[in-house]
Protein backbone atom coordinates (compact mmCIF):
# COMPACT_ATOMS: atom_id res chain seq x y z
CA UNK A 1 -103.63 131.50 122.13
CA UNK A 2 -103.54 135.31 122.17
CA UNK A 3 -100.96 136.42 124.42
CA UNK A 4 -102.04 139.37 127.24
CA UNK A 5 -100.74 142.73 127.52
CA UNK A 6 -99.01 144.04 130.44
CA UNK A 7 -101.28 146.43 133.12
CA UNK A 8 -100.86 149.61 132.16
CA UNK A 9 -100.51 150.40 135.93
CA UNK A 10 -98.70 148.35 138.39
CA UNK A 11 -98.92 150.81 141.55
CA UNK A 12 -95.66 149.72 142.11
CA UNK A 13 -94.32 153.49 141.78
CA UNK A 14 -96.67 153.84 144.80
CA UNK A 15 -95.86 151.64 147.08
CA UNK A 16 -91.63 151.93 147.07
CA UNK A 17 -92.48 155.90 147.28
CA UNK A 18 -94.25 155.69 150.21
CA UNK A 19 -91.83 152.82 151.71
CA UNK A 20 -88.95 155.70 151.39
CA UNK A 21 -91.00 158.50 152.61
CA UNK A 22 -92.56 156.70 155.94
CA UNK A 23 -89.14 155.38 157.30
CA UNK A 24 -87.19 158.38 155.86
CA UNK A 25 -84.78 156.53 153.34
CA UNK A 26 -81.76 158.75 152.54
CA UNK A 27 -82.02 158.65 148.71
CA UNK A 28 -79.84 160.43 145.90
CA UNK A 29 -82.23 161.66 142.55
CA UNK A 30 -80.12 161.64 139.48
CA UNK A 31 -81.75 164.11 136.95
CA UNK A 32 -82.07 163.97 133.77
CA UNK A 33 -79.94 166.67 133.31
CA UNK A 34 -76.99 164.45 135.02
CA UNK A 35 -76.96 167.11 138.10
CA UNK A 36 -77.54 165.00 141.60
CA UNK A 37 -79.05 165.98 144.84
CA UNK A 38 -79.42 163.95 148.11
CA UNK A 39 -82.09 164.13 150.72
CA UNK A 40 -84.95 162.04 151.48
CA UNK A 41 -88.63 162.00 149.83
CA UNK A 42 -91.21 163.54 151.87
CA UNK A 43 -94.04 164.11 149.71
CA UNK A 44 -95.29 162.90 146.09
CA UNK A 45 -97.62 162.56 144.00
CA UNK A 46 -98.44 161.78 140.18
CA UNK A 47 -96.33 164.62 138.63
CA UNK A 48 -93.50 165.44 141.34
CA UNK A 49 -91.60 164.53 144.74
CA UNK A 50 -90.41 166.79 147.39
CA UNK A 51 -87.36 165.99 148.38
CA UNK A 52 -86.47 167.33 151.86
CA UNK A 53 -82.46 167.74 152.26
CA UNK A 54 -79.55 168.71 155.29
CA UNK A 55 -80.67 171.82 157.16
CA UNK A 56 -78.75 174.06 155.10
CA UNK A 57 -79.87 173.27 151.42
CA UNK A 58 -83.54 173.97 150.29
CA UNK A 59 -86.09 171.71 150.12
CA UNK A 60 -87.33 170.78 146.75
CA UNK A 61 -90.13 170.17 144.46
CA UNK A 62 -88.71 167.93 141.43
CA UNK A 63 -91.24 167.28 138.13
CA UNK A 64 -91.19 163.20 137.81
CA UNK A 65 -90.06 163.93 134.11
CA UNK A 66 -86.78 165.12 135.34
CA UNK A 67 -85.72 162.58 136.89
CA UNK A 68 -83.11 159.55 135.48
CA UNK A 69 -83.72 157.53 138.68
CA UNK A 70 -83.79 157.41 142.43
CA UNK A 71 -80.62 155.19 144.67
CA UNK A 72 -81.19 154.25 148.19
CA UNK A 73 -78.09 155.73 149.66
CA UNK A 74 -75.92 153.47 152.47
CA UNK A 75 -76.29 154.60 155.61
């Protein structure tokens, strides 16, 4: 029996993006680079995320590539 391959795309990425971004999630987004930066996701798509941060701190636009991983932060 010839075993299957796993899907190349599980839209899972998807769905747990836009679960953070509609209720708002306070996240941290470790980079690659080891740096850290806290906010919550308000906009994606294939190639980056825009995480929106505290009042005083720009918003960003961080490349997918450059990130390590994203937490869910405690509230």
């Amino acid at each position: 029996m010839a075993k299957s391959k796993a899907p190349a795309q599980t839209f899972e990425e998807a769905r747990y993006l836009r679960k953070l971004s509609s209720t708002r999630t306070p996240v941290r987004v470790c980079l690659m680079s080891g740096e850290t930066l806290d906010g919550y996701i308000e906009y994606w798509d294939q190639s980056f995320i825009r995480l929106t941060r505290e009042p005083e701190a720009p918003n960003l636009f961080i490349f997918k590539h450059d990130i390590c991983y994203i937490a869910e932060l405690g509230e």
